[in-house]
PDB file of N, CA and C in Angstrom:
ATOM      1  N   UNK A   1     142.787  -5.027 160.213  1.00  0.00           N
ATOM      2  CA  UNK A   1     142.407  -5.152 161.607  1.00  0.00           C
ATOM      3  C   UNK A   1     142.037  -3.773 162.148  1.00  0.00           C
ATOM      4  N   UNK A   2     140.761  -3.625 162.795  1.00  0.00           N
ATOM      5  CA  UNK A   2     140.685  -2.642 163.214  1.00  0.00           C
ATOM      6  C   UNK A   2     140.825  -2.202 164.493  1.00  0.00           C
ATOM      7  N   UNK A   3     141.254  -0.818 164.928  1.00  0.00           N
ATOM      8  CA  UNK A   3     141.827  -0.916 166.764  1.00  0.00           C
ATOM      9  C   UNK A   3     140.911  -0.604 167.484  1.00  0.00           C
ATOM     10  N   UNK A   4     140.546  -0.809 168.486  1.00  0.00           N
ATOM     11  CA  UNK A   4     139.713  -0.292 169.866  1.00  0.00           C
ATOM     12  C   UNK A   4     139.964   0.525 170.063  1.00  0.00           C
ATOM     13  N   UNK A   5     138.737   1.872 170.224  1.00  0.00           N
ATOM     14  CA  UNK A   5     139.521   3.679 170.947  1.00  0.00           C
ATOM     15  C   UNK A   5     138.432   3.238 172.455  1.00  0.00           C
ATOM     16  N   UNK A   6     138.501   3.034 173.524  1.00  0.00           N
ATOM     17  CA  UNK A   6     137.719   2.993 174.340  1.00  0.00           C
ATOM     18  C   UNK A   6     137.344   4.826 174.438  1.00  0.00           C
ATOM     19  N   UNK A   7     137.628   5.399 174.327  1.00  0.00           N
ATOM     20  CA  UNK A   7     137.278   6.660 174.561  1.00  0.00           C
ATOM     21  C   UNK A   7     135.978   6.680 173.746  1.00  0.00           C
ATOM     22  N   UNK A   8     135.624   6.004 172.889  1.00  0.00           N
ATOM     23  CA  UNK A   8     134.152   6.459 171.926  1.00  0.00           C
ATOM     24  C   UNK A   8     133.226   6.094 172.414  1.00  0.00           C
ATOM     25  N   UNK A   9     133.461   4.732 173.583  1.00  0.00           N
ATOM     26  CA  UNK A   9     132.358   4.115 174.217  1.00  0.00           C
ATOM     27  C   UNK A   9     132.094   4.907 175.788  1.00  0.00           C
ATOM     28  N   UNK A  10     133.073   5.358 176.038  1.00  0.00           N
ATOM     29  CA  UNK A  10     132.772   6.287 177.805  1.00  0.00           C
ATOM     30  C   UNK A  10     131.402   6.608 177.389  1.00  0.00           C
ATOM     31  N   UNK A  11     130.554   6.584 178.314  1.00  0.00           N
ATOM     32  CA  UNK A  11     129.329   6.813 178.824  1.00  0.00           C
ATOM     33  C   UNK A  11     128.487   7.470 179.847  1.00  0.00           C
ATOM     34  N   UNK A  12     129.707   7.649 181.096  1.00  0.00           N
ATOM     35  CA  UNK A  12     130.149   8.152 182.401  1.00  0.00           C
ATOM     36  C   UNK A  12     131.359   8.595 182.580  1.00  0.00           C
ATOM     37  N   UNK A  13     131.663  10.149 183.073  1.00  0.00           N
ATOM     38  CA  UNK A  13     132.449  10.721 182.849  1.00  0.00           C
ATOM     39  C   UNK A  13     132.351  11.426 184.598  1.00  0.00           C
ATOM     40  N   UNK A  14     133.022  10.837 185.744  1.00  0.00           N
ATOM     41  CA  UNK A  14     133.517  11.876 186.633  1.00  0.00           C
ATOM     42  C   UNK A  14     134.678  12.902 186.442  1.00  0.00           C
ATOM     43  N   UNK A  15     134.733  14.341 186.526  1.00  0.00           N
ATOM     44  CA  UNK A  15     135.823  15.105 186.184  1.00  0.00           C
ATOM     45  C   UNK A  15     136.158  15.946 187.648  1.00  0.00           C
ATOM     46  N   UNK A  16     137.156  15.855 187.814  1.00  0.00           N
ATOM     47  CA  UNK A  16     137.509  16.167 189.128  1.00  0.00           C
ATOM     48  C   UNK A  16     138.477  17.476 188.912  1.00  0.00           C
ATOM     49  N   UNK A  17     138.878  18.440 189.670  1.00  0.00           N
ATOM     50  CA  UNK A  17     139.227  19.151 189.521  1.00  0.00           C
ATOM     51  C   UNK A  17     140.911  19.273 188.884  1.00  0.00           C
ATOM     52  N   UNK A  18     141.495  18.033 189.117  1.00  0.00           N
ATOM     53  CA  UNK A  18     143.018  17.570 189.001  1.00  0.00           C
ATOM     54  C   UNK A  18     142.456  16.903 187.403  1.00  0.00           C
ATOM     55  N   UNK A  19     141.655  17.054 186.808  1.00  0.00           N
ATOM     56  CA  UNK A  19     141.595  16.253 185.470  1.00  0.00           C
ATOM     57  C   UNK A  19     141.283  17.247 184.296  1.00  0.00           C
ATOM     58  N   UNK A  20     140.912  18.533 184.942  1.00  0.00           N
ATOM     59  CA  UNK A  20     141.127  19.625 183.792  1.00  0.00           C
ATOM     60  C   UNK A  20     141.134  21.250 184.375  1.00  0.00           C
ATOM     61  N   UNK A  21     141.060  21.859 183.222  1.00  0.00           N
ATOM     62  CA  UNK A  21     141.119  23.303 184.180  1.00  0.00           C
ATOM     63  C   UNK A  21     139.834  23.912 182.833  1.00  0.00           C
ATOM     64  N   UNK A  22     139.591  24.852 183.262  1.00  0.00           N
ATOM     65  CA  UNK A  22     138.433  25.504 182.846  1.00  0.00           C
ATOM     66  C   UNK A  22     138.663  26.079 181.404  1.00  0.00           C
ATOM     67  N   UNK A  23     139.950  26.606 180.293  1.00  0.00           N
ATOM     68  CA  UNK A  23     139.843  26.631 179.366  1.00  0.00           C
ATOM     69  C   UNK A  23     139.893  25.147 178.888  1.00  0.00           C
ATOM     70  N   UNK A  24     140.390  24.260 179.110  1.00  0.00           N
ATOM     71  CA  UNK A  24     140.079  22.555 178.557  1.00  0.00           C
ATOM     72  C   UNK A  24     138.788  22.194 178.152  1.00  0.00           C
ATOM     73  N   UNK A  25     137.584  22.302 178.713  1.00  0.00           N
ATOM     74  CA  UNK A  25     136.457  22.743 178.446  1.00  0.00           C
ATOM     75  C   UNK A  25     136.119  23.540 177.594  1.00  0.00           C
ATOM     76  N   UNK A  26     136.586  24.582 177.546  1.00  0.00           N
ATOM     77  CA  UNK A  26     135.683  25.424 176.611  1.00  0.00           C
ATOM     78  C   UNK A  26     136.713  25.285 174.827  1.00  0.00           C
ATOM     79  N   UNK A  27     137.707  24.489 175.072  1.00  0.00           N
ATOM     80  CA  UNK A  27     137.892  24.255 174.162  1.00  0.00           C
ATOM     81  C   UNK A  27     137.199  22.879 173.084  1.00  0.00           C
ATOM     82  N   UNK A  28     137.465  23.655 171.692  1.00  0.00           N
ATOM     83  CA  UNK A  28     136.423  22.295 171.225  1.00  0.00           C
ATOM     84  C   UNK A  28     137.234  20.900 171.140  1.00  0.00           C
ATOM     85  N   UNK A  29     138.471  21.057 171.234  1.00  0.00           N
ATOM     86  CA  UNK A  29     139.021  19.350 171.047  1.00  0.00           C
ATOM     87  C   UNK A  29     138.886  18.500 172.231  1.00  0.00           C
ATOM     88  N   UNK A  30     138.413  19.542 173.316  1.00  0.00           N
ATOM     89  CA  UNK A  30     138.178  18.475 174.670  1.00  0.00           C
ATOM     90  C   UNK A  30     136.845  17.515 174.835  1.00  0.00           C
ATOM     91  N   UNK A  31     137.063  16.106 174.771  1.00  0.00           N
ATOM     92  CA  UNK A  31     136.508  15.447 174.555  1.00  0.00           C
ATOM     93  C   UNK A  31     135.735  14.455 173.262  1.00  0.00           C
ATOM     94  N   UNK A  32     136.055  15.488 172.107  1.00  0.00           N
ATOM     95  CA  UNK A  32     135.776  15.628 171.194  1.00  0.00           C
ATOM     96  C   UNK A  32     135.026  13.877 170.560  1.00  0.00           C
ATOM     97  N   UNK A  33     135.683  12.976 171.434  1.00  0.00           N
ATOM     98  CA  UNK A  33     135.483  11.579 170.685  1.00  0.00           C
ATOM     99  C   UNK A  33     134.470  11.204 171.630  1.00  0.00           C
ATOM    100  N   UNK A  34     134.207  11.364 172.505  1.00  0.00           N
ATOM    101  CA  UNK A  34     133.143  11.018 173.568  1.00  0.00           C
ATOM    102  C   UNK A  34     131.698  12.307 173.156  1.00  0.00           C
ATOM    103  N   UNK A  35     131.297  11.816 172.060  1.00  0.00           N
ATOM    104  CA  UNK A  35     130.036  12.913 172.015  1.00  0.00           C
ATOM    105  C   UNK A  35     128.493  12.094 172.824  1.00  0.00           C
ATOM    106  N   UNK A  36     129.214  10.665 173.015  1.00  0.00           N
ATOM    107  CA  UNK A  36     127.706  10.077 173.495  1.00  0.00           C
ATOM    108  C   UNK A  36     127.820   9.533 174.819  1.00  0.00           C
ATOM    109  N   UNK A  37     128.057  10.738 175.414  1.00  0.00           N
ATOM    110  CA  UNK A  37     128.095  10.425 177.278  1.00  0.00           C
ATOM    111  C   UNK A  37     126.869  10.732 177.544  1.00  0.00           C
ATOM    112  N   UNK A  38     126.487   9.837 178.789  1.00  0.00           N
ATOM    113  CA  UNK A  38     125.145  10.001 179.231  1.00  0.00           C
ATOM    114  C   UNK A  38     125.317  11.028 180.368  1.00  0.00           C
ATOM    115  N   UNK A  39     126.084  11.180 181.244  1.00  0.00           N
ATOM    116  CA  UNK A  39     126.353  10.989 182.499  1.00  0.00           C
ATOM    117  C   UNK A  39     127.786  12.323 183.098  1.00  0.00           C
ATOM    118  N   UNK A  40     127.884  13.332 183.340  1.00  0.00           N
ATOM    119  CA  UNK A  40     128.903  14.280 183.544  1.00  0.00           C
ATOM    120  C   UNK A  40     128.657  14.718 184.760  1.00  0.00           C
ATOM    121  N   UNK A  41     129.611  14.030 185.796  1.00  0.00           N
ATOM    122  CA  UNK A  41     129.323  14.621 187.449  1.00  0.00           C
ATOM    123  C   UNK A  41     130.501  15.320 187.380  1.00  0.00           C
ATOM    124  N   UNK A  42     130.389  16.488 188.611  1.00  0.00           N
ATOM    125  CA  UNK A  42     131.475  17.702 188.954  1.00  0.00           C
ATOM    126  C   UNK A  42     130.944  16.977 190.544  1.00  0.00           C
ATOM    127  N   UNK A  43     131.984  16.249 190.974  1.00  0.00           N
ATOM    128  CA  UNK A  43     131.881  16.347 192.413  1.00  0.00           C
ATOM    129  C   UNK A  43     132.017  17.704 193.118  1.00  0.00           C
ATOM    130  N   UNK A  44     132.602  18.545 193.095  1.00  0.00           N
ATOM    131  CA  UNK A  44     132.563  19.953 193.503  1.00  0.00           C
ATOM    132  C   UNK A  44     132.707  21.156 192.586  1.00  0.00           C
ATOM    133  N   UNK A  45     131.754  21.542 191.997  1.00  0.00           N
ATOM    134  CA  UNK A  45     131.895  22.560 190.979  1.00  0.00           C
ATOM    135  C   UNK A  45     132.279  23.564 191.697  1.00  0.00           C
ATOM    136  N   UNK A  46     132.152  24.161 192.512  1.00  0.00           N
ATOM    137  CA  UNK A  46     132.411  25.558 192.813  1.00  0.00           C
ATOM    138  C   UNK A  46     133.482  25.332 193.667  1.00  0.00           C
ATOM    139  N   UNK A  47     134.658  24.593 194.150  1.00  0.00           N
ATOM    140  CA  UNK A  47     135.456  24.284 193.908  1.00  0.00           C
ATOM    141  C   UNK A  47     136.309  24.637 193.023  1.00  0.00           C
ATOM    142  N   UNK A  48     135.932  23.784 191.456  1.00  0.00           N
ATOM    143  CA  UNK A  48     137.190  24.232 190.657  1.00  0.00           C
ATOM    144  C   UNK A  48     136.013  25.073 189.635  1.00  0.00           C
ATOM    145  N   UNK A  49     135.506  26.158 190.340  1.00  0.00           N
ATOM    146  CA  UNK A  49     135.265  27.076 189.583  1.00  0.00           C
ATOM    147  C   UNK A  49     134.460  27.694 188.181  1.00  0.00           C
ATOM    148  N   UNK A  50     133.553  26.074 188.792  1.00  0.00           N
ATOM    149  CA  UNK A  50     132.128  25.799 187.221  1.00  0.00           C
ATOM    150  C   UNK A  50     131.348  26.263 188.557  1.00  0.00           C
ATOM    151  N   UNK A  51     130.935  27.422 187.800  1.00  0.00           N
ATOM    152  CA  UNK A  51     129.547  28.349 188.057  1.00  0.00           C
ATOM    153  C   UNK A  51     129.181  29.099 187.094  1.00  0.00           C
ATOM    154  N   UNK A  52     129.763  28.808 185.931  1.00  0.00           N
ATOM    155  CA  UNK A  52     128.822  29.609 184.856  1.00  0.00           C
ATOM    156  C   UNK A  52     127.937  29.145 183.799  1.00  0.00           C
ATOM    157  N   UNK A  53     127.128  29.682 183.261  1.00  0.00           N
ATOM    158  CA  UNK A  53     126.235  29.206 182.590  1.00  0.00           C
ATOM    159  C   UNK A  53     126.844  29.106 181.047  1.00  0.00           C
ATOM    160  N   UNK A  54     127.804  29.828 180.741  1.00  0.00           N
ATOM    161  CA  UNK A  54     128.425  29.939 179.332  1.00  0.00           C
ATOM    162  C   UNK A  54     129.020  28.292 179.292  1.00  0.00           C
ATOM    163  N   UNK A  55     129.474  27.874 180.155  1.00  0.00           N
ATOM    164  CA  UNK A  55     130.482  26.520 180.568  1.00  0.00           C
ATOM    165  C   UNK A  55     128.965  25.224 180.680  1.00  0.00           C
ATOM    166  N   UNK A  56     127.880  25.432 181.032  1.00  0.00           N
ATOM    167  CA  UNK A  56     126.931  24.579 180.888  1.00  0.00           C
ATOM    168  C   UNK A  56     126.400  24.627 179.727  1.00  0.00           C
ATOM    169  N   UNK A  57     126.416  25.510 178.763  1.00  0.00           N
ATOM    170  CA  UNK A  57     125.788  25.879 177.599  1.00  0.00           C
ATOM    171  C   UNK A  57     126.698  25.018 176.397  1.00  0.00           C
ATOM    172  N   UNK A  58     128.235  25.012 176.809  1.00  0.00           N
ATOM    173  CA  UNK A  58     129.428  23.870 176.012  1.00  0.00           C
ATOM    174  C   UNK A  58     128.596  22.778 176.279  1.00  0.00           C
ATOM    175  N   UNK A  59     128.294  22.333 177.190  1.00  0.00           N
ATOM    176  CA  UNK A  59     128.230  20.714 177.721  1.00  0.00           C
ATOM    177  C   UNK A  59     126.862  20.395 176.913  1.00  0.00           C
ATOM    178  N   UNK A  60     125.742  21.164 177.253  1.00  0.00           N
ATOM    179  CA  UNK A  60     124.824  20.927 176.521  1.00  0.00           C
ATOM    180  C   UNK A  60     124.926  20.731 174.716  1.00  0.00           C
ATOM    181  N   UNK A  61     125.772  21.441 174.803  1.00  0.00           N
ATOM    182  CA  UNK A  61     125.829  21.293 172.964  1.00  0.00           C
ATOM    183  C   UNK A  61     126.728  20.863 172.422  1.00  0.00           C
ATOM    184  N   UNK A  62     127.687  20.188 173.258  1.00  0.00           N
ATOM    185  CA  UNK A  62     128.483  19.545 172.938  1.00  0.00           C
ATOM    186  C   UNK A  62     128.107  17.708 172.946  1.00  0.00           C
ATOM    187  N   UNK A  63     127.486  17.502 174.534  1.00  0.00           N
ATOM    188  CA  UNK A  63     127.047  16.476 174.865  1.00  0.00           C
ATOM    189  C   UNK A  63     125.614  16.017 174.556  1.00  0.00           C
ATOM    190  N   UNK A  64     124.731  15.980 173.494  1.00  0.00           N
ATOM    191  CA  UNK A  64     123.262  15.661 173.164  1.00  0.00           C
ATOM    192  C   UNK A  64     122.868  14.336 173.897  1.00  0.00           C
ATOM    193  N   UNK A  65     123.538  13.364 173.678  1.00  0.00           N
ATOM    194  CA  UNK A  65     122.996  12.499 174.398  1.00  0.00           C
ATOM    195  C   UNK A  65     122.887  12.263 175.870  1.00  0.00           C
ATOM    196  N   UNK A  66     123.198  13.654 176.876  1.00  0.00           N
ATOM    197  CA  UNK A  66     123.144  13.359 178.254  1.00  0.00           C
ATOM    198  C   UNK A  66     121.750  12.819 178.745  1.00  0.00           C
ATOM    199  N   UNK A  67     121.770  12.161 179.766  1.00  0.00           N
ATOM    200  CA  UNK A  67     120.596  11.470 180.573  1.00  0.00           C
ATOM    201  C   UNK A  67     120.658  11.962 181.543  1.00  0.00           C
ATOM    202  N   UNK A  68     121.273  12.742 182.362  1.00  0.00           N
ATOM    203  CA  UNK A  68     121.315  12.911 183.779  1.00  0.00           C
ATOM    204  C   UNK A  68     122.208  14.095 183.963  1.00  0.00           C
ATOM    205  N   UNK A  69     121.691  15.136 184.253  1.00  0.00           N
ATOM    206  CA  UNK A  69     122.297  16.353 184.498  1.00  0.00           C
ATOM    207  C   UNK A  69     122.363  16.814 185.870  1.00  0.00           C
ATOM    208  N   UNK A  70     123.150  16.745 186.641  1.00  0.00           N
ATOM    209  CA  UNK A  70     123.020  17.046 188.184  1.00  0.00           C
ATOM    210  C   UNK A  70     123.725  18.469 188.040  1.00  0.00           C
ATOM    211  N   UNK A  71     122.899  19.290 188.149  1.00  0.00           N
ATOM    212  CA  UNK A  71     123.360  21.010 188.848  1.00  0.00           C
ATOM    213  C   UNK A  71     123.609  21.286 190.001  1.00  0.00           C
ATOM    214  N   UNK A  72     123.609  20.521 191.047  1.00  0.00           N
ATOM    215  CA  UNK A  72     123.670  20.630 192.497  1.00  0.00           C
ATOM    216  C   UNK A  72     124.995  21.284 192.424  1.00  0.00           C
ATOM    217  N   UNK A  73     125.083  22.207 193.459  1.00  0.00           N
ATOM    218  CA  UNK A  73     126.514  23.069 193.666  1.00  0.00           C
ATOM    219  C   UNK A  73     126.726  24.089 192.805  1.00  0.00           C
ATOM    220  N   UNK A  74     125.845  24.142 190.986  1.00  0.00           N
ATOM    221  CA  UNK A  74     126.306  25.336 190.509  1.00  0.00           C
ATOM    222  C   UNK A  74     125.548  26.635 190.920  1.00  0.00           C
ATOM    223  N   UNK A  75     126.142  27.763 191.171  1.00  0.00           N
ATOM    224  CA  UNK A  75     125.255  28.960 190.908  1.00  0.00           C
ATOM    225  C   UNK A  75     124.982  29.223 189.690  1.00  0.00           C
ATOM    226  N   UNK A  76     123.650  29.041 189.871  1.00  0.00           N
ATOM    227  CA  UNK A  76     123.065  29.360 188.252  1.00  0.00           C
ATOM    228  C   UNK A  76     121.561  30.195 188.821  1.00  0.00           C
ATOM    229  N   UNK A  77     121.045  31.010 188.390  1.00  0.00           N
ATOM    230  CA  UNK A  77     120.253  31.592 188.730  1.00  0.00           C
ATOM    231  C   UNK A  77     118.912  31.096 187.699  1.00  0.00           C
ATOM    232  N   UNK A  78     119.113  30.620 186.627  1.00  0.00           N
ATOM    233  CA  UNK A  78     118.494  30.568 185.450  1.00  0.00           C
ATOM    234  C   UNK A  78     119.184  29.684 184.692  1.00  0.00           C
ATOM    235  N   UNK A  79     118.533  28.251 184.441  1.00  0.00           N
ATOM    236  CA  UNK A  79     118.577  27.181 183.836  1.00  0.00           C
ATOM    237  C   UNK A  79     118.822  27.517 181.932  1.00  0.00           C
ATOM    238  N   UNK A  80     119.726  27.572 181.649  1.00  0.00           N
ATOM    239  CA  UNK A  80     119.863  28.023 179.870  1.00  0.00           C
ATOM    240  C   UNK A  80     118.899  26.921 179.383  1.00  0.00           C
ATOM    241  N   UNK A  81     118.073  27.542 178.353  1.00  0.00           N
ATOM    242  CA  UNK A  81     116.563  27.310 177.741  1.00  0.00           C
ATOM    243  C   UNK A  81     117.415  25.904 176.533  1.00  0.00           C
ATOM    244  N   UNK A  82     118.833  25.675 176.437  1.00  0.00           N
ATOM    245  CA  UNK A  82     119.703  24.844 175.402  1.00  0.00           C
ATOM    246  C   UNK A  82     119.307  23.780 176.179  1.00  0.00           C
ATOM    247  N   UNK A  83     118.973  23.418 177.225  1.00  0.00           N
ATOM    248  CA  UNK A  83     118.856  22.437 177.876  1.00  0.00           C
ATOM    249  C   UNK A  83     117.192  21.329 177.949  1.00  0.00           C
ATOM    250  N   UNK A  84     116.797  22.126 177.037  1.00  0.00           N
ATOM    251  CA  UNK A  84     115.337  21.683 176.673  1.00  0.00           C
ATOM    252  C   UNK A  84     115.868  20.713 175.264  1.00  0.00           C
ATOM    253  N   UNK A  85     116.678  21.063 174.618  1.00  0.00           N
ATOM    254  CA  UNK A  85     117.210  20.286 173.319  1.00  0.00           C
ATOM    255  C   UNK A  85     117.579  19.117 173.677  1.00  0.00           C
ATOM    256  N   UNK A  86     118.177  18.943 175.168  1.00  0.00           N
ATOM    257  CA  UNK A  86     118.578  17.117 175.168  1.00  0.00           C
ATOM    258  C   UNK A  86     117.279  16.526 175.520  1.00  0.00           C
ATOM    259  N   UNK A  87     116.879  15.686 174.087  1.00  0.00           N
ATOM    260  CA  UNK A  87     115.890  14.982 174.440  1.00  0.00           C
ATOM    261  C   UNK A  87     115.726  13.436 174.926  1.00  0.00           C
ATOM    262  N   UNK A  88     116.949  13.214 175.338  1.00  0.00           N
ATOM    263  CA  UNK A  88     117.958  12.230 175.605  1.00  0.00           C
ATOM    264  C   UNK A  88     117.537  12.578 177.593  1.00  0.00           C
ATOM    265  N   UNK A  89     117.314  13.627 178.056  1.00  0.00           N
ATOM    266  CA  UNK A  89     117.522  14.215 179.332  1.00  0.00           C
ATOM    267  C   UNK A  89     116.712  13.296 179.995  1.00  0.00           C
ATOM    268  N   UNK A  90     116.798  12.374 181.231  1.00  0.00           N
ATOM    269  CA  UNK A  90     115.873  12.200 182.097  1.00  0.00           C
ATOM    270  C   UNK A  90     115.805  12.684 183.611  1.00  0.00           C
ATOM    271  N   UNK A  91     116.909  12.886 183.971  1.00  0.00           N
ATOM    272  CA  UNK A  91     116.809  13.593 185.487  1.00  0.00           C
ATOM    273  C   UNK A  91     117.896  14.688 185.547  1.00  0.00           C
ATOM    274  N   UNK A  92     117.379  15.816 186.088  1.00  0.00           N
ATOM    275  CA  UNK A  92     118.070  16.931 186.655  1.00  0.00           C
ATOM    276  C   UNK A  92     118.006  17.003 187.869  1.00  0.00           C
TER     277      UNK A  92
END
């Protein structure tokens, strides 16, 4: 019999500031089973302190199959060029 991990199927991922802290992220076991999310909202990034581009550069290469990248709220001055690789991407 085999078991259900619902974690392999998440697809949509809200992360709120009470659901991780900023090395959780940059570590590689975070998330690790969810590689095929479409979908990663930061209701308030600058808030809990995503404004860097090193921390968007994880997500991108961690997450290939994103569809929808909302940057609203980060300071980013310059869009990392890793973000041309999701060819999966339809709206920023």
């Amino acid at each position: 019999m085999r078991t259900y991990d619902p974690h392999k199927k998440v697809r949509h991922k809200s992360i709120s500031e009470d659901d991780l802290c900023i090395e959780e992220v940059q570590d590689p076991e975070f998330s690790l089973q969810q590689k095929k999310v479409w979908t990663i909202l930061f209701p308030n990034p600058r808030d809990m302190g995503i404004t860097n581009k090193h921390l968007l550069k994880t997500f991108v290469k961690r997450f290939k199959y994103l569809r929808t990248l909302d940057l609203s709220g980060w300071t980013l001055e310059k869009i990392p060029s890793s973000v041309g690789n999701l060819s999966h991407l339809r709206y920023i």
